[in-house]
C-alpha atoms as a PDB file:
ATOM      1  CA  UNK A   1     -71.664  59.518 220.119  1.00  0.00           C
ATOM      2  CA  UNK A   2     -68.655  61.135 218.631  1.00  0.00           C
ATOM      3  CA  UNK A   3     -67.048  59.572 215.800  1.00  0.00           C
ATOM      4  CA  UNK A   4     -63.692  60.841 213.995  1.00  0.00           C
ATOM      5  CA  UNK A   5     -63.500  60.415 210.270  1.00  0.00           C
ATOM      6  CA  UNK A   6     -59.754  60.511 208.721  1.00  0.00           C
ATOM      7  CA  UNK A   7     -59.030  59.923 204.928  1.00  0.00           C
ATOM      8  CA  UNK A   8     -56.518  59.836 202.482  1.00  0.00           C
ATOM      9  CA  UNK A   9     -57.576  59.743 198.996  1.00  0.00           C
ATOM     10  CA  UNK A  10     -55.213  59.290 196.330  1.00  0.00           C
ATOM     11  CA  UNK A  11     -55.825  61.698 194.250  1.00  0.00           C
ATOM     12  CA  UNK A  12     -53.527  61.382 190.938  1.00  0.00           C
ATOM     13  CA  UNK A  13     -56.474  60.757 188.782  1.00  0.00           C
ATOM     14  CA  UNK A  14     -59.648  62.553 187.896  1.00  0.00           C
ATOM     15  CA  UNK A  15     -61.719  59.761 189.031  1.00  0.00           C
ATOM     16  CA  UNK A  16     -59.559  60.217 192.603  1.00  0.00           C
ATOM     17  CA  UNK A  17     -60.249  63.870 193.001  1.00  0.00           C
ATOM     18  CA  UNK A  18     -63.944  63.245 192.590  1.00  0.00           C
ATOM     19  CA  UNK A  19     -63.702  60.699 195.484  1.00  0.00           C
ATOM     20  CA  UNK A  20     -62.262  63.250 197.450  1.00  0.00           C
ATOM     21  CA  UNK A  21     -64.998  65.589 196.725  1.00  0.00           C
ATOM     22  CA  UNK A  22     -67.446  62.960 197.510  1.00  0.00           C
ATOM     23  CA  UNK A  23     -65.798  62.007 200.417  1.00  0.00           C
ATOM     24  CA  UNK A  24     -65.859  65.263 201.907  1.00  0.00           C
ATOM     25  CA  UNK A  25     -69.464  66.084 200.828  1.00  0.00           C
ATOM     26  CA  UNK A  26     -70.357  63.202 202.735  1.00  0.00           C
ATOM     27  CA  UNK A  27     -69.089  63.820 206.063  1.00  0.00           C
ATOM     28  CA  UNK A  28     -70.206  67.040 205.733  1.00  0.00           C
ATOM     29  CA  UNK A  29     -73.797  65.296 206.345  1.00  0.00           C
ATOM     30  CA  UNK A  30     -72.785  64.364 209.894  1.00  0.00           C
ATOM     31  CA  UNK A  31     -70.108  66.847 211.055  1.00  0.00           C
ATOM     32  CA  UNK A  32     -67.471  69.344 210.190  1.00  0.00           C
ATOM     33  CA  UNK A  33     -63.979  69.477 209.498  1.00  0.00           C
ATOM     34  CA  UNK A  34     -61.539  69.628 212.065  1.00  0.00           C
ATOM     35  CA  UNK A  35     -58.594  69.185 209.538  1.00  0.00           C
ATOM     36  CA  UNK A  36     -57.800  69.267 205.900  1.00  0.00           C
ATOM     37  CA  UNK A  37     -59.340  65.130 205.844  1.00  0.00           C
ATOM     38  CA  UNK A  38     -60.348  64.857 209.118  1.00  0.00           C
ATOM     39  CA  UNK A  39     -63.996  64.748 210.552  1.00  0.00           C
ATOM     40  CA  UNK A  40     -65.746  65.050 213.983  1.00  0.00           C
ATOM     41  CA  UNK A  41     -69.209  63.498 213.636  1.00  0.00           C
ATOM     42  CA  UNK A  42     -71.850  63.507 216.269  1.00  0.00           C
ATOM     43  CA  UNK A  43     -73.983  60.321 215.261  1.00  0.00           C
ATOM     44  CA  UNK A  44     -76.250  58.325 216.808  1.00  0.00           C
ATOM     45  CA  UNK A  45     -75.569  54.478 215.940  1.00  0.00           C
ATOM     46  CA  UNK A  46     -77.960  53.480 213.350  1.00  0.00           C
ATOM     47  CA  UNK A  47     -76.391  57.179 211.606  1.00  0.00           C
ATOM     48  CA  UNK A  48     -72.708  55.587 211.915  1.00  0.00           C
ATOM     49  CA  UNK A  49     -73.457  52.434 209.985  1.00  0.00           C
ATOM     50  CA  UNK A  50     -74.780  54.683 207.290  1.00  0.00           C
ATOM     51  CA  UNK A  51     -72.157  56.709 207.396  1.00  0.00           C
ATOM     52  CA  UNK A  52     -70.074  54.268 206.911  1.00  0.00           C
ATOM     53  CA  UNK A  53     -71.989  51.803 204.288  1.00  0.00           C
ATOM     54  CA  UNK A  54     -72.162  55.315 202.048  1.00  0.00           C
ATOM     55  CA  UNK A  55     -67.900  56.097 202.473  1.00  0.00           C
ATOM     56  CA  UNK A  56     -67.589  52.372 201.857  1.00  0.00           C
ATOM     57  CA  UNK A  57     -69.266  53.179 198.534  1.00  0.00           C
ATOM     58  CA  UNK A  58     -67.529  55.792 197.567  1.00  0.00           C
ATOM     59  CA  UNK A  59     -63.695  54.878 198.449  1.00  0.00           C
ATOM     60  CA  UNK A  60     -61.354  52.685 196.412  1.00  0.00           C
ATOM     61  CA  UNK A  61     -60.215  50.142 198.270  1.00  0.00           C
ATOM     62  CA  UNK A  62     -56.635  49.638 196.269  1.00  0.00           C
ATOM     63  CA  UNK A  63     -55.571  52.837 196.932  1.00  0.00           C
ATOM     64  CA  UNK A  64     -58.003  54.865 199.105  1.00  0.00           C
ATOM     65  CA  UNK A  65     -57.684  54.632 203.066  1.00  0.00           C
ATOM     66  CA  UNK A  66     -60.494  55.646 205.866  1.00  0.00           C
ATOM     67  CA  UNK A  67     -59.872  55.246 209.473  1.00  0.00           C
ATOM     68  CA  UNK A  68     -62.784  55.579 211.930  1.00  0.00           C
ATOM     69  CA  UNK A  69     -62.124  56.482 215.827  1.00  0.00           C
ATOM     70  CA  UNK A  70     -65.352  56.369 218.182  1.00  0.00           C
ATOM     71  CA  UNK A  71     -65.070  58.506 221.246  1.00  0.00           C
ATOM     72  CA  UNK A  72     -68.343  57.374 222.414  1.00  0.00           C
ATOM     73  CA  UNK A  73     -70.771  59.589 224.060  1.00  0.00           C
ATOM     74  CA  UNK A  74     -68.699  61.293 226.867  1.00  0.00           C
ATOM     75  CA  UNK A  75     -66.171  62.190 224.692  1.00  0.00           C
ATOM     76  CA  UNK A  76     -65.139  66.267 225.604  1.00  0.00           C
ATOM     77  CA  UNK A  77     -62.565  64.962 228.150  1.00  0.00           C
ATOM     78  CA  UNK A  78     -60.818  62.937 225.573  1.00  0.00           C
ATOM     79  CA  UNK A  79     -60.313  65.502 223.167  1.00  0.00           C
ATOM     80  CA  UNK A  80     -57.377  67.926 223.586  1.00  0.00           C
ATOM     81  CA  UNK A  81     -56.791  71.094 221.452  1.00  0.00           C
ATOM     82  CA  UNK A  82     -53.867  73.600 220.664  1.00  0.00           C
ATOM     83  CA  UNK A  83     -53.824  76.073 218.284  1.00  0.00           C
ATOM     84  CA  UNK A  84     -56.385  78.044 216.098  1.00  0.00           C
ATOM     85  CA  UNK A  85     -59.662  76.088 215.974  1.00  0.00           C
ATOM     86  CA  UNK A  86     -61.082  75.903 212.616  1.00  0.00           C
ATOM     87  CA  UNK A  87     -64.697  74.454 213.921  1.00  0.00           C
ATOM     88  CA  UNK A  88     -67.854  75.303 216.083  1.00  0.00           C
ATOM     89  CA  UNK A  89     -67.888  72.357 219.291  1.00  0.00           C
ATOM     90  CA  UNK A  90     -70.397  70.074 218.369  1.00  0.00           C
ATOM     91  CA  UNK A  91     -72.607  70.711 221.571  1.00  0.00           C
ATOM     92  CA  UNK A  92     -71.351  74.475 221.680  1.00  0.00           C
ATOM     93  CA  UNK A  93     -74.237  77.643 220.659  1.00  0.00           C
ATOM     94  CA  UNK A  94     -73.837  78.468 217.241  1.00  0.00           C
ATOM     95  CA  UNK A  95     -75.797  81.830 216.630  1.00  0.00           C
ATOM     96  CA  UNK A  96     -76.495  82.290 213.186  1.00  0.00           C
END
C-alpha cells in the first residue's frame, strides 16, 4: 500500500535539527522524498505500524507534527502531478 509521510519539525534547537535528521533517515527506510518533508512509502501493513511506532519515537510531541495519508494499494489514479518530479515512481524501472 502507499502511505504519505508529511512532517514539520521544529527545528530552533539542536536537539530539533537532529529530529529532523532522524526523521528523514527514517523514511528513507521505506520510500523517497517527494518534497522537502514529505514521503511516499510503499509498505506492506505490518511495515506501516513500524514505521510508525519508530517516528513516534523519534518526534516531540509538544512541538513536532506528523501526518500520515494511506492511499491504499491502487493508489496511481489518486495521485496527480505538475511540475519537475524530484523522485523515481515507486513501481516504475529504475536502472542503476
Amino acid at each position: 500500500m502507499m502511505v504519505v509521510v508529511a512532517y514539520d519539525v521544529n527545528t530552533e534547537t539542536p536537539d530539533g535539527k537532529r529530529r529532523l535528521r532522524s526523521v528523514a533517515k527514517t523514511c528513507m527506510k521505506y520510500g523517497q522524498r517527494v518534497q522537502n518533508s514529505v514521503f511516499e512509502c510503499s509498505v506492506t501493513p505490518s511495515d506501516y505500524l513500524i514505521l510508525k511506532h519508530d517516528l513516534a519515537e523519534i518526534m516531540d510531541e509538544m512541538c513536532d507534527s506528523l501526518r500520515y495519508y494511506n492511499l491504499g494499494s491502487k493508489y496511481a489514479s489518486k495521485i496527480e502531478h505538475r511540475g519537475r518530479q524530484r523522485h523515481v515512481p515507486v513501481d516504475g524501472v529504475m536502472m542503476l
